[in-house]
Every structure is written in C-alpha cells, then in structure tokens.
C-alpha atoms as a PDB file:
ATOM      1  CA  UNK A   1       5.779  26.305  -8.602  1.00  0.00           C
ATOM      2  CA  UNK A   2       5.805  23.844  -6.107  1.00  0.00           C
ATOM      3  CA  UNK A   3       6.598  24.377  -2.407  1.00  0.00           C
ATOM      4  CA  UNK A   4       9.130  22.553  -0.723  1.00  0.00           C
ATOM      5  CA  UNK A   5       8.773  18.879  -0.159  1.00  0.00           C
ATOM      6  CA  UNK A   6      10.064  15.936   1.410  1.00  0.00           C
ATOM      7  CA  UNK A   7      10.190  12.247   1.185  1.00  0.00           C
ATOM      8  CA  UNK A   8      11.203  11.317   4.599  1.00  0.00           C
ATOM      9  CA  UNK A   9       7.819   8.840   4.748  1.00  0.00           C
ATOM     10  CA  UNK A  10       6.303  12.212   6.028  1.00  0.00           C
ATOM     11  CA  UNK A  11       5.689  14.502   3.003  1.00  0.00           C
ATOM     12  CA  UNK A  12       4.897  18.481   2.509  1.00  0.00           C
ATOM     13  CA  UNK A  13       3.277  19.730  -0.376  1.00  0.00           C
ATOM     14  CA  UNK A  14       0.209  20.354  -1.303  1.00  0.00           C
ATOM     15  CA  UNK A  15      -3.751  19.534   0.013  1.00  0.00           C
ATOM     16  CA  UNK A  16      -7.485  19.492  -0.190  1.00  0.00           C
ATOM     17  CA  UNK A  17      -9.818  17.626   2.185  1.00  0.00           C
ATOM     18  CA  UNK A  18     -10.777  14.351   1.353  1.00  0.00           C
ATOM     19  CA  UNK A  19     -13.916  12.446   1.867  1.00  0.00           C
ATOM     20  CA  UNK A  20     -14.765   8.682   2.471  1.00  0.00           C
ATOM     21  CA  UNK A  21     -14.886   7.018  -1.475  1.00  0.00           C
ATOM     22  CA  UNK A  22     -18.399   5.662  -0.447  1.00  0.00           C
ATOM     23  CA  UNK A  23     -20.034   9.399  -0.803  1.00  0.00           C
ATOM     24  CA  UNK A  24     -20.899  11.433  -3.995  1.00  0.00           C
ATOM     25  CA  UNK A  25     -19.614  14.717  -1.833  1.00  0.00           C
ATOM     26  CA  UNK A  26     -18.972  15.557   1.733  1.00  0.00           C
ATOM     27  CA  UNK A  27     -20.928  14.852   4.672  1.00  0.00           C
ATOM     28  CA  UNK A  28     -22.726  17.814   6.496  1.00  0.00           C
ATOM     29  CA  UNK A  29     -20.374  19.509   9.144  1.00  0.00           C
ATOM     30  CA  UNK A  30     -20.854  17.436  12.447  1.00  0.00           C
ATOM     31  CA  UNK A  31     -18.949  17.680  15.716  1.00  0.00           C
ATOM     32  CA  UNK A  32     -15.615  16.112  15.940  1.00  0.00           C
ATOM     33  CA  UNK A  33     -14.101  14.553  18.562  1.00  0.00           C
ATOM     34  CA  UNK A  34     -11.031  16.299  20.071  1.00  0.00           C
ATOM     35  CA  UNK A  35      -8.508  13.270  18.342  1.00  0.00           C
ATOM     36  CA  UNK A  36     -10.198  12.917  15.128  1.00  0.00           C
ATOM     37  CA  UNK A  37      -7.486  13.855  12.731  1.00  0.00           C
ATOM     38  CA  UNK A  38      -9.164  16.148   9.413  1.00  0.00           C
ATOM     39  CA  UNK A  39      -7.919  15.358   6.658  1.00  0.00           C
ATOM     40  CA  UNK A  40      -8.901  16.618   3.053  1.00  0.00           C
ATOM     41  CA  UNK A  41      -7.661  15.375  -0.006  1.00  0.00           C
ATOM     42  CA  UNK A  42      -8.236  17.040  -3.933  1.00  0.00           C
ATOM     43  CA  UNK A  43      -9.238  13.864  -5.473  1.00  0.00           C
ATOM     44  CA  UNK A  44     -11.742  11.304  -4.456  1.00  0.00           C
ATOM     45  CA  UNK A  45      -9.254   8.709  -4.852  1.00  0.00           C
ATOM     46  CA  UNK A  46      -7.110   9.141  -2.262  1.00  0.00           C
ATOM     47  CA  UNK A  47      -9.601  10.487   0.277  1.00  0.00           C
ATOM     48  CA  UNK A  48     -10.892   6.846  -0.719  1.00  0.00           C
ATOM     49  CA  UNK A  49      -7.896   5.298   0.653  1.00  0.00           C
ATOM     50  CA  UNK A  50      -7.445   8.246   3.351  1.00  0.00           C
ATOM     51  CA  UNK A  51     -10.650   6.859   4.770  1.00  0.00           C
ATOM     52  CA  UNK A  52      -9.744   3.107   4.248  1.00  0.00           C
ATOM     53  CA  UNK A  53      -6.070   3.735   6.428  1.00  0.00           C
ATOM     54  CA  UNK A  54      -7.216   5.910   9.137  1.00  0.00           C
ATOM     55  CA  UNK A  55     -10.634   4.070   9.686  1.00  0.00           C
ATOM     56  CA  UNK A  56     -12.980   5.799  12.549  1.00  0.00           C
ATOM     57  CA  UNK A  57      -9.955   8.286  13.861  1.00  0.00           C
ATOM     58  CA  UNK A  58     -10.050  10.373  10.658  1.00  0.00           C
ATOM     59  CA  UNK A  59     -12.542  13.027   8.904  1.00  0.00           C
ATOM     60  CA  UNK A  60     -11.921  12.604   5.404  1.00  0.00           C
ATOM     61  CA  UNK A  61     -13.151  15.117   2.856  1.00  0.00           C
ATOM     62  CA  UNK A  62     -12.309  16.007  -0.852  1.00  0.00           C
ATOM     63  CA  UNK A  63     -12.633  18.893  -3.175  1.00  0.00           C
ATOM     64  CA  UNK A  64     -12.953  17.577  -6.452  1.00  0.00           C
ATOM     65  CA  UNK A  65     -15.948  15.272  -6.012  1.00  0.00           C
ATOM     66  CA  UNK A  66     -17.985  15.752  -9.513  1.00  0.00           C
ATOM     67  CA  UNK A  67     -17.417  13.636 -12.236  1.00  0.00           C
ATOM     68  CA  UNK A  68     -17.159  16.965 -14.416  1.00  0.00           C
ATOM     69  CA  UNK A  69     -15.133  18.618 -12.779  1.00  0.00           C
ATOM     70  CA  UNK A  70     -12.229  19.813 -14.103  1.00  0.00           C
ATOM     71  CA  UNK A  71      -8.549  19.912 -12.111  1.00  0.00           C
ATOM     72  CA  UNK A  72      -7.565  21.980 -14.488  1.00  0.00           C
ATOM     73  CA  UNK A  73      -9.722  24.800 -14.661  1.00  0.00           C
ATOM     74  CA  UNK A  74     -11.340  24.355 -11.041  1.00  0.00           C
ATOM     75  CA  UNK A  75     -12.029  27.389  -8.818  1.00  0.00           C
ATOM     76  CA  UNK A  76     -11.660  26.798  -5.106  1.00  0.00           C
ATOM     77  CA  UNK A  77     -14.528  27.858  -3.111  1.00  0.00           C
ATOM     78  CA  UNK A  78     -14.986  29.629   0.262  1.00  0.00           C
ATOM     79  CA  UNK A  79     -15.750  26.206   1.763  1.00  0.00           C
ATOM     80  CA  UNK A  80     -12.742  24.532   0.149  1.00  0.00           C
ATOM     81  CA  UNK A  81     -10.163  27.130   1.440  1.00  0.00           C
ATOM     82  CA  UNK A  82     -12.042  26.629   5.201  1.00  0.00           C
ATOM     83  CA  UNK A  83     -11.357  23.003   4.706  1.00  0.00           C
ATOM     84  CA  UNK A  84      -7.553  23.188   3.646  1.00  0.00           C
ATOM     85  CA  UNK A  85      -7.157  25.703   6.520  1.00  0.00           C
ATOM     86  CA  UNK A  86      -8.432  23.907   9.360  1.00  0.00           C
ATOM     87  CA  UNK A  87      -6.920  20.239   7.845  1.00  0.00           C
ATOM     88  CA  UNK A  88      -4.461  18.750   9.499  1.00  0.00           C
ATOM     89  CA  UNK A  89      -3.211  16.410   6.632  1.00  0.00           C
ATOM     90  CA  UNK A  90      -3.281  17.455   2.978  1.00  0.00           C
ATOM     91  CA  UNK A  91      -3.614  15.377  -0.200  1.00  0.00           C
ATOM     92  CA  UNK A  92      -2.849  16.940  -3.133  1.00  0.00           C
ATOM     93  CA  UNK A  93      -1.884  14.390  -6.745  1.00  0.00           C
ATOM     94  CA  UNK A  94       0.711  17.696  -8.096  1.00  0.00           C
ATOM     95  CA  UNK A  95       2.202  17.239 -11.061  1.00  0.00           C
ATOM     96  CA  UNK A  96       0.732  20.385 -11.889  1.00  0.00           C
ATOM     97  CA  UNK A  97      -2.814  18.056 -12.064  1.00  0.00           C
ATOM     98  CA  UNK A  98      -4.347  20.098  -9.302  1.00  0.00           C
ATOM     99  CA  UNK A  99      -2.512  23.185  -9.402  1.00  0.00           C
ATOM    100  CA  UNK A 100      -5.242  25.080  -8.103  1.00  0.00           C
ATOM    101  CA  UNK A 101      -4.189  23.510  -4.430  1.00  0.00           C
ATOM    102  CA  UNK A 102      -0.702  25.388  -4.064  1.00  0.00           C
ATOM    103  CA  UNK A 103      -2.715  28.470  -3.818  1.00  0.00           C
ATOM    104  CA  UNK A 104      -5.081  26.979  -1.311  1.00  0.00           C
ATOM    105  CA  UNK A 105      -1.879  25.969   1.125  1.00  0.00           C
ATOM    106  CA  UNK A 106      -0.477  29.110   0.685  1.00  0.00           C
ATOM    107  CA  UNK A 107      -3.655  31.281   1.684  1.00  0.00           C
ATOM    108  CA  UNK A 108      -3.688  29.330   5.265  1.00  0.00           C
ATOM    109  CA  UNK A 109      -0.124  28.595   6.429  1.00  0.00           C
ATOM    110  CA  UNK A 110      -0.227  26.080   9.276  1.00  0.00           C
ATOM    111  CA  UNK A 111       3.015  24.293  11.196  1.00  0.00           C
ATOM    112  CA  UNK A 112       0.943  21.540  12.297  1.00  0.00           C
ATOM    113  CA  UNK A 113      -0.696  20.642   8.672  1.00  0.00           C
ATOM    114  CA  UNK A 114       1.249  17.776   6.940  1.00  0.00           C
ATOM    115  CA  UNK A 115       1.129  17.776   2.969  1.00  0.00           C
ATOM    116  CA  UNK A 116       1.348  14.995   0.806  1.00  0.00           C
ATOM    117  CA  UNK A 117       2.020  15.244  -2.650  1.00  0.00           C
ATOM    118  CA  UNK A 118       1.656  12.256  -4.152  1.00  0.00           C
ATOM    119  CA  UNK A 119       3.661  12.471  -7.463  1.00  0.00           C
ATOM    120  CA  UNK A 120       6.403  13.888  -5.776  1.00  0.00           C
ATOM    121  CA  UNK A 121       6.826  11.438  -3.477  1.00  0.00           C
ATOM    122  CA  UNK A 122       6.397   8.682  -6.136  1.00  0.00           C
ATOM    123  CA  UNK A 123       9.571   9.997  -7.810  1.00  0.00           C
ATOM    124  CA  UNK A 124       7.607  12.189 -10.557  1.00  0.00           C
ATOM    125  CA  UNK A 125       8.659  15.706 -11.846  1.00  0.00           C
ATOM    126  CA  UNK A 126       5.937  18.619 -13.792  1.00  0.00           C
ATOM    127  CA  UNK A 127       5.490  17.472 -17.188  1.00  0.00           C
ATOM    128  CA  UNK A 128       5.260  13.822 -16.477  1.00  0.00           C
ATOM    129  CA  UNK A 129       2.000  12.022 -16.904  1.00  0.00           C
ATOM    130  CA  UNK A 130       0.396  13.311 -13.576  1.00  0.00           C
ATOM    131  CA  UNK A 131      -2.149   9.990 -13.258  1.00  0.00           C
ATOM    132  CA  UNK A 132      -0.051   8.792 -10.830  1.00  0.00           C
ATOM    133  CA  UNK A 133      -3.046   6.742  -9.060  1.00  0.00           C
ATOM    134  CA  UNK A 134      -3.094   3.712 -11.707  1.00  0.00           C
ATOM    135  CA  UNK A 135       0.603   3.667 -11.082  1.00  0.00           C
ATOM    136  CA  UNK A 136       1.433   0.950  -8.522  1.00  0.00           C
ATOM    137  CA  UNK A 137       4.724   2.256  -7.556  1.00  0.00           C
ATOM    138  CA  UNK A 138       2.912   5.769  -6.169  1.00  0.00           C
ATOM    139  CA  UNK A 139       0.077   4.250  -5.076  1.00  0.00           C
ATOM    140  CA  UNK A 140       2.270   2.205  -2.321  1.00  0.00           C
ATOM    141  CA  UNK A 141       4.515   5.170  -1.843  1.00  0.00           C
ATOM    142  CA  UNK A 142       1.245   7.208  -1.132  1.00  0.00           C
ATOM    143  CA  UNK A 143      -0.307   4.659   1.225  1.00  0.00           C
ATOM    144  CA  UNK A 144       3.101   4.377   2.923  1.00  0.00           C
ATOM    145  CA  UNK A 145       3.346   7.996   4.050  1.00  0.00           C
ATOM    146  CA  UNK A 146       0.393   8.556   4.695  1.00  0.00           C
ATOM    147  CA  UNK A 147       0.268   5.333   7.249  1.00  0.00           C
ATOM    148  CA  UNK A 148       3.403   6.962   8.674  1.00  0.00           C
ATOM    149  CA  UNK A 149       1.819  10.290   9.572  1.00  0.00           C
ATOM    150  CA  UNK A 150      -1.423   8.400  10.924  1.00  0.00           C
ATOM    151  CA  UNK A 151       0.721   6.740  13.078  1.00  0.00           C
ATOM    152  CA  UNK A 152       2.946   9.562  14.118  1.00  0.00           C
ATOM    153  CA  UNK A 153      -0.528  11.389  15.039  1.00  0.00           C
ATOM    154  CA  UNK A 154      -1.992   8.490  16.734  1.00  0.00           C
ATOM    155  CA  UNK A 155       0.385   6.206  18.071  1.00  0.00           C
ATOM    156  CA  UNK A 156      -2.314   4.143  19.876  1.00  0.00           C
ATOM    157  CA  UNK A 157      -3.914   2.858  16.348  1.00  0.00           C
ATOM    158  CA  UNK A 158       0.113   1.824  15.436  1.00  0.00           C
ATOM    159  CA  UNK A 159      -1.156  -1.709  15.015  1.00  0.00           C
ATOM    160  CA  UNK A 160      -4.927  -1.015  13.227  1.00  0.00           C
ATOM    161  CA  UNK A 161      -3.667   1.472  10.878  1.00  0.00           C
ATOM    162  CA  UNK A 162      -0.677  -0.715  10.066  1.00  0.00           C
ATOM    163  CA  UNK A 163      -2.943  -4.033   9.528  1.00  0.00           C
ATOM    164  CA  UNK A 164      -5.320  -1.946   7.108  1.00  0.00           C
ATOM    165  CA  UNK A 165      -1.932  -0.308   5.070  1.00  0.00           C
ATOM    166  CA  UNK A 166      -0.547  -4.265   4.491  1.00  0.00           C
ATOM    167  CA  UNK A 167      -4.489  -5.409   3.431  1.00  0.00           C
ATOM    168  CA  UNK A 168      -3.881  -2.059   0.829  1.00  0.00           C
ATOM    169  CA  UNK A 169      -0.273  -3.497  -0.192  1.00  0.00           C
ATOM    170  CA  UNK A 170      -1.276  -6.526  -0.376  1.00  0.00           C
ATOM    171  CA  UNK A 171      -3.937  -5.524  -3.016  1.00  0.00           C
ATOM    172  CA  UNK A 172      -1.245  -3.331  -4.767  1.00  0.00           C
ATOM    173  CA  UNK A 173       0.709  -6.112  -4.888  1.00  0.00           C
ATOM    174  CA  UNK A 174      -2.007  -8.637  -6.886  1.00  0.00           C
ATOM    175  CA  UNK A 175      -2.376  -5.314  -8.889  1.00  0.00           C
ATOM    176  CA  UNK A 176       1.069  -5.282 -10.047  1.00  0.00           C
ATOM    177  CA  UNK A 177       1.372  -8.499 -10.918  1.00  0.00           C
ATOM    178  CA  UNK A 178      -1.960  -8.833 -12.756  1.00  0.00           C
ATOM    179  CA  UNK A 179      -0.714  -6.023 -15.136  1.00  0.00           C
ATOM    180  CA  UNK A 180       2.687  -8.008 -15.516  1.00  0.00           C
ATOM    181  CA  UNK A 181       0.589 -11.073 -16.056  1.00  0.00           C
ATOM    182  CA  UNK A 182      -2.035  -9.158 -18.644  1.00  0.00           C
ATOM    183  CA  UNK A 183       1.771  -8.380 -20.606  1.00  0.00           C
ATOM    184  CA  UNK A 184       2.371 -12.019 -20.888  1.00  0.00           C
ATOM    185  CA  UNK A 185      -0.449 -13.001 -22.627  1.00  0.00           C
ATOM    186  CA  UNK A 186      -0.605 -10.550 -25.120  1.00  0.00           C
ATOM    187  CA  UNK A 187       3.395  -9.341 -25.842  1.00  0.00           C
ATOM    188  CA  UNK A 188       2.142  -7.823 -29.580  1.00  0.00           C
ATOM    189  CA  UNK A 189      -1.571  -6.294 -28.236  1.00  0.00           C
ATOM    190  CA  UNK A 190      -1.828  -2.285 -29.499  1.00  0.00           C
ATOM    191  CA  UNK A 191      -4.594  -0.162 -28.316  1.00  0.00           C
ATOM    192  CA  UNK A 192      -5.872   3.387 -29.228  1.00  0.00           C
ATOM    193  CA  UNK A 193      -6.452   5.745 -26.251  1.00  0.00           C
ATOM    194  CA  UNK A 194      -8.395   9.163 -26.512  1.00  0.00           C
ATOM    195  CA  UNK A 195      -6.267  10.392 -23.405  1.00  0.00           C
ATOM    196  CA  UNK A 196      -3.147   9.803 -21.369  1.00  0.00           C
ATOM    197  CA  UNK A 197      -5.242   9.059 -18.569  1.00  0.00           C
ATOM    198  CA  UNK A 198      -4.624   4.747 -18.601  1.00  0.00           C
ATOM    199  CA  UNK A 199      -0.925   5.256 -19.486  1.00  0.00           C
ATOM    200  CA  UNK A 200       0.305   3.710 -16.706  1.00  0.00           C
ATOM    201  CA  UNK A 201      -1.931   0.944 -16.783  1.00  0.00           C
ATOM    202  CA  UNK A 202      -0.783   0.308 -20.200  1.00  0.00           C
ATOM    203  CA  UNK A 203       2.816   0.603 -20.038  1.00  0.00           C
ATOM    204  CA  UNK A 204       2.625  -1.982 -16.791  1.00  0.00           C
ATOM    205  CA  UNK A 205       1.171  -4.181 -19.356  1.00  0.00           C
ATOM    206  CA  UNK A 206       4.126  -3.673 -21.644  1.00  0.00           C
ATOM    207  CA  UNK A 207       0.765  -2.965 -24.118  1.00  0.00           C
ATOM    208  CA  UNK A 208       1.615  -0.553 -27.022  1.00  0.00           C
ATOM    209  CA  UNK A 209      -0.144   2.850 -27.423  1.00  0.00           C
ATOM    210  CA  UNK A 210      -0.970   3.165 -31.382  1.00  0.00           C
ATOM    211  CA  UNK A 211      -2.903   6.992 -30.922  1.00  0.00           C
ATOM    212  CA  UNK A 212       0.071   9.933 -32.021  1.00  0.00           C
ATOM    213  CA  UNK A 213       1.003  11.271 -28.658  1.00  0.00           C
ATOM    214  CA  UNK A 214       0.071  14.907 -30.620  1.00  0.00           C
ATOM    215  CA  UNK A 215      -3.777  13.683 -30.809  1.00  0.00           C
ATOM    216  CA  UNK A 216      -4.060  12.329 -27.050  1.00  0.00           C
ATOM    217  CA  UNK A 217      -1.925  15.026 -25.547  1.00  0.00           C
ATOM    218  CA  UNK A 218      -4.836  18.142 -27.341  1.00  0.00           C
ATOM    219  CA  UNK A 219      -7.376  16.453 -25.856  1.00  0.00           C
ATOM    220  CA  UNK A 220      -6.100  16.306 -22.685  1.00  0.00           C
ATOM    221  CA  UNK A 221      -5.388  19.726 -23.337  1.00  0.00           C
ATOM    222  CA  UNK A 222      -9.286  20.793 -24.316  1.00  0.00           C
ATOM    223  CA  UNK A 223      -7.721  21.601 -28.105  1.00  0.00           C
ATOM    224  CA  UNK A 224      -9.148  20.393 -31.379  1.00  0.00           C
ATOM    225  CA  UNK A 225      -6.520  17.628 -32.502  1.00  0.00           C
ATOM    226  CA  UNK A 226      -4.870  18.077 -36.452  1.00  0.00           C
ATOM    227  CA  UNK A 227      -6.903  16.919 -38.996  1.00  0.00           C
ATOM    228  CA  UNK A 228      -4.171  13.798 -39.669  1.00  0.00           C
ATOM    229  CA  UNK A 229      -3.888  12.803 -36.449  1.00  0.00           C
ATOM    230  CA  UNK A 230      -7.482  12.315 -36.376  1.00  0.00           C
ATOM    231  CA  UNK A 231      -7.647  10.237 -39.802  1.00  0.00           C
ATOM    232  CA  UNK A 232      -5.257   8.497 -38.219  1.00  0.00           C
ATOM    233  CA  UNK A 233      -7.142   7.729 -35.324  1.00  0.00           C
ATOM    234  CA  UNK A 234      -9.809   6.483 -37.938  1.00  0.00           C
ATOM    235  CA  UNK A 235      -7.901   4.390 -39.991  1.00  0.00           C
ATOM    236  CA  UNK A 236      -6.406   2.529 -36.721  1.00  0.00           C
ATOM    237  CA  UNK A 237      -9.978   2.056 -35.690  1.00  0.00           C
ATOM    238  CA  UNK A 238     -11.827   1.449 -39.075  1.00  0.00           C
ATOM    239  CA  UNK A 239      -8.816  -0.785 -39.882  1.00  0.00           C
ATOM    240  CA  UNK A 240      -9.373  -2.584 -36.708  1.00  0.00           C
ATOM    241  CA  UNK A 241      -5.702  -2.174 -36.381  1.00  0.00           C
ATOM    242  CA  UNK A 242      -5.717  -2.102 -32.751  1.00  0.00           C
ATOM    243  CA  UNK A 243      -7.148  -4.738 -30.210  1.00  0.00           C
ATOM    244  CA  UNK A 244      -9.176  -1.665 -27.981  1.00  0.00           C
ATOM    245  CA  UNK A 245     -10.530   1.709 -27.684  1.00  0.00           C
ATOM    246  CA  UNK A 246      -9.768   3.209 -24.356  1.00  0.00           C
ATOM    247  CA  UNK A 247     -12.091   5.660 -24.172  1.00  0.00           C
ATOM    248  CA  UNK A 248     -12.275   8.478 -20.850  1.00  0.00           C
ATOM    249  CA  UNK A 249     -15.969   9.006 -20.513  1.00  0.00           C
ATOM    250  CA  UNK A 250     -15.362  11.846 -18.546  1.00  0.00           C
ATOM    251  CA  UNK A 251     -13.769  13.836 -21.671  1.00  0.00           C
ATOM    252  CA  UNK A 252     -16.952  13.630 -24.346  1.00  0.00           C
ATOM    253  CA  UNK A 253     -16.470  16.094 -27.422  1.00  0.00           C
ATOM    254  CA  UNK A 254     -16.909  16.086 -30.654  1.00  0.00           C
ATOM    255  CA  UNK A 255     -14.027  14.762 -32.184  1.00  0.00           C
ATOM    256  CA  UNK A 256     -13.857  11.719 -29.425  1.00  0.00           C
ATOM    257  CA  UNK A 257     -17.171  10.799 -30.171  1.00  0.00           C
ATOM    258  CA  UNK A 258     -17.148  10.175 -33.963  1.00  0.00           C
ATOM    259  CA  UNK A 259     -13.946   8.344 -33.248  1.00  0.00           C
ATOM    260  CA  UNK A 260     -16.153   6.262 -30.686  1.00  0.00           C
ATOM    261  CA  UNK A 261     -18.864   5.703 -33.296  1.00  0.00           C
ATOM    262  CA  UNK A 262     -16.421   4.872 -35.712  1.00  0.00           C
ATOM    263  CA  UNK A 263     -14.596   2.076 -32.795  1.00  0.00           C
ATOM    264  CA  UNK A 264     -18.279   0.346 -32.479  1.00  0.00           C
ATOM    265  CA  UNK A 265     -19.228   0.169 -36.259  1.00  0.00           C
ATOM    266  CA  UNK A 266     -15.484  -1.696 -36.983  1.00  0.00           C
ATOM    267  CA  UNK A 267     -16.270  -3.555 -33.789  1.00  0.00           C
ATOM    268  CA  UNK A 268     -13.557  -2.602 -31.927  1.00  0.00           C
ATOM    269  CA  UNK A 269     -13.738  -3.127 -28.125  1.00  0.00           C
ATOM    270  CA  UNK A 270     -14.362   0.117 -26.274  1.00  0.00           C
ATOM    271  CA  UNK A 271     -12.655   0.064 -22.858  1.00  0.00           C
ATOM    272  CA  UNK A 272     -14.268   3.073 -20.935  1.00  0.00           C
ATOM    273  CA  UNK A 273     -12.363   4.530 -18.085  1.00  0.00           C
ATOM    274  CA  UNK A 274     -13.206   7.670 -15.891  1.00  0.00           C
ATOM    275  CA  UNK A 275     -10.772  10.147 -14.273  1.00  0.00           C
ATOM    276  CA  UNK A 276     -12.287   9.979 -10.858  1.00  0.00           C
ATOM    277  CA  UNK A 277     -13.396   7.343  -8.552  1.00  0.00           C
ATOM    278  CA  UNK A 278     -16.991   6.908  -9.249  1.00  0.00           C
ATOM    279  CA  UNK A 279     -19.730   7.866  -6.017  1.00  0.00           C
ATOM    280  CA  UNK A 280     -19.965   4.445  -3.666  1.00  0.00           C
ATOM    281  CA  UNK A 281     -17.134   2.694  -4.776  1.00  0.00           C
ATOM    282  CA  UNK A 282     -13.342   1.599  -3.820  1.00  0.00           C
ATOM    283  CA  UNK A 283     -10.583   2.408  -5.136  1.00  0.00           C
ATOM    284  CA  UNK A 284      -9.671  -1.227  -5.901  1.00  0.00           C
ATOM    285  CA  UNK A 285     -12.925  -2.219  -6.900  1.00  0.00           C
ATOM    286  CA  UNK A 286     -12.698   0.689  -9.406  1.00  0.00           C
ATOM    287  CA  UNK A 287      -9.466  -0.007 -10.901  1.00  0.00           C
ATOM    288  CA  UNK A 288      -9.996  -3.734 -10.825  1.00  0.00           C
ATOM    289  CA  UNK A 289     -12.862  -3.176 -13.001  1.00  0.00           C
ATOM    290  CA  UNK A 290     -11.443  -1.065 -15.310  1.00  0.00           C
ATOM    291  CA  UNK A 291      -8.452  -3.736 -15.841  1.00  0.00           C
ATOM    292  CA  UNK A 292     -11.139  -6.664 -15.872  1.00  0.00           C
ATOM    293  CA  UNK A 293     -12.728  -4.303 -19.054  1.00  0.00           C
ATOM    294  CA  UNK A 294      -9.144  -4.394 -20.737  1.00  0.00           C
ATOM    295  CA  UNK A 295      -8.113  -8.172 -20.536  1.00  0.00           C
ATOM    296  CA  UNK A 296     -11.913  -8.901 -21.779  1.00  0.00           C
ATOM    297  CA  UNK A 297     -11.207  -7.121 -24.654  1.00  0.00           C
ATOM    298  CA  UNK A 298      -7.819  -8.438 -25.172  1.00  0.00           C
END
C-alpha cells in the first residue's frame, strides 16, 4: 500500500506540505527565492518542526491544518495536490494515518522530491498505533532525516540546521526522561483513555491502560463501542478505579461524553489531549503541556 522506502537518514515515502506550527493554515502564495526549499508536510506537527530545522531557507506548509479534520476520511483538494507536486520534501506520518497522501505522491511523480515517512522510518509497520509523534524514538528519527536532507540540499546552513536539530534532541531527550521519571513515581498508576491517541505517552510512563482495547480501538474507528465495554468504562470511572481520564477533545460523541460527565461527577481527573498541534504553538510546548496535565493528575 505503501511505496518503497528507505532509511538511509534520507527517506521516500509519502508527503503533504507543511506549514510553520505558529499559523492556523497556510500563508498566502508569495514569491520564493530561487534556494528556498518547499516543503509540505500532512500534519501540523511536523511542518512545526519542518519550520523549526530549516529556519528562513524553507517554505513550510501542511494539509491537515483544522482541528476537525479527519486523516481518515480527508479529501485532498486541488490546492493540496499543487502543493505535493511542486514540494520538494514530503512529510507524510503513514501507518496508514494519512493514507489519503500515497495517492497525492502518486498523481505527481517527481525524481527530485524526497519523502519522509515518519513511522516507517521509526521502525513501525500498518496496524501499529500510527501516533508516532508522542513517541520519542520517531520523533528523533524524524528530526534526524529530515536534518540530513536539509543539509544535503543546502550544504551552506550544515552548521545552523545542525545547531537547531541538537536544541530539538536535546528537548527529546528531557522528554524521554521525564516520561521515565513520571514511571518512577507512580509504578501502580492506571488510567482510562477514550482513544489510542496518548499510548505512547503512557507506555513511556510504564502507566497501565485500564479502558478494553475493544472500546478505545471503535472509537478510534467512528463505531458505537459494546454496551459492556462501555459499563465498563463507567464502573472504572464511577469506581474511581483509575487515577485519570484521558480524554481526546478532538473526538466528542455521544458515548465519550457521558463517560466524561460521569469522570467529573466521581471526580476523576480529566487529562484532555488533542490530535493535532493546536494554531500558535510548538510542538514541545504542546506536548510538554499535555504531560504537565498528566503528572498533575497523578
């Protein structure tokens, strides 16, 4: 499903245009200079950290810049494919998350464009938990190649692009260890999740996941969950059986919302998280937050 890729710190395999984190969608078209290297990336995230590596000597744009949107069900538009096909990088998160991109690449073959697929690269196959971008591990892989290719395009920024990847690792690093840390202190903590979405967050954190993997994986899905996974969802909740709620605000349905009622009447501490990087933020000041929000309510 796929195309072909590589993990020689280059990458091919899939893209969108990216755009600077610090904008709720693209800026309008402008005049380039000749070196500027256009890149567009799917999800806000990494043209986030697109912009933050390549600095002034990149155009960064993404696709999927609404908090509504949905990777799953997204259809590309006219502007989208002109971005992919006159990109010369690609970001794409794969895992069959943005699946919507392969057919993007494939409508504009290029020689020149480099794509980066950032779940392959981090060692991840279809079917496993494609939200790579709380996972430290792909995170670093991503920032890696990426720096590689920036480099290999502008060898003249070798030392700039190279001092902004280690102040990204470095952060990565504190990341890591804060999750490790966040383990320590609570080695018995259980949570109840509505999605998959914080999974790797959690398992960093050696924190266990007390929702039935049936109930988290339909509404990641868009399916009603059974009727006893949801009164179990309740009783862990009512019972305040589990230390938090994480809770993806950008998934709000029926069934997740009584559960959310039911987490603030027991008391429970809701932990909200959100699927994309929010308009005007960081990356790291996004995810730090979202981590601060989780040892709070350990």
């Amino acid at each position: 499903m796929m195309p072909t890729h590589y993990l020689a710190l280059l990458t091919s395999c899939l893209a969108v245009y990216g755009c600077g984190s610090r904008a709720a969608g693209n800026p309008p078209p402008q005049t380039l200079a000749p070196d500027t290297i256009r890149i567009v990336a799917i999800e806000r995230v990494y043209g986030d950290l697109a912009h933050q590596l390549g600095g002034s000597r990149v155009d960064v744009r993404t696709i999927l810049n609404s908090p509504s949107a949905d990777p799953h069900a997204y259809e590309p538009t006219a502007r989208d494919a002109d971005a992919v096909a006159a990109a010369d990088i690609a970001i794409e998160n794969g895992l069959g998350y943005d699946a919507f991109a392969d057919k993007l690449i494939a409508a504009s073959p290029r020689d020149v464009r480099t794509v980066i697929d950032v779940g392959t690269i981090g060692g991840h196959r279809t079917g496993d938990n494609p939200h790579v971008w709380y996972e430290p591990a792909s995170l670093r892989t991503f920032c890696d190649a990426l720096s590689v290719e920036l480099i290999r395009r502008s060898a003249g920024e070798r030392r700039e692009i190279t001092r902004r990847r280690d102040t990204i690792d470095g952060w990565i690093a504190r990341y890591s260890k804060r999750l490790e840390a966040l383990g320590r202190h609570h080695p018995r903590a259980r949570v109840a999740i509505t999605e998959p979405v914080f999974d790797y967050v959690l398992r960093a954190a050696n924190i266990a996941i007390a929702t039935p993997p049936s109930f988290s994986h339909a509404i990641e899905e868009g399916n009603d969950p059974a009727p006893q996974d949801v009164d179990t969802m309740r009783a862990l909740l009512a019972g305040r059986r589990v230390a938090a709620f994480v809770y993806n605000r950008q998934t709000v349905e029926p069934s997740t919302t009584r559960l959310l009622d039911v987490a603030r009447a027991a008391r429970v501490t809701v932990v909200p998280i959100t699927e994309t990087l929010p308009a005007n933020a960081r990356t790291q000041d996004w995810i730090d937050g979202e981590v601060a929000a989780l040892e709070r309510a350990l």
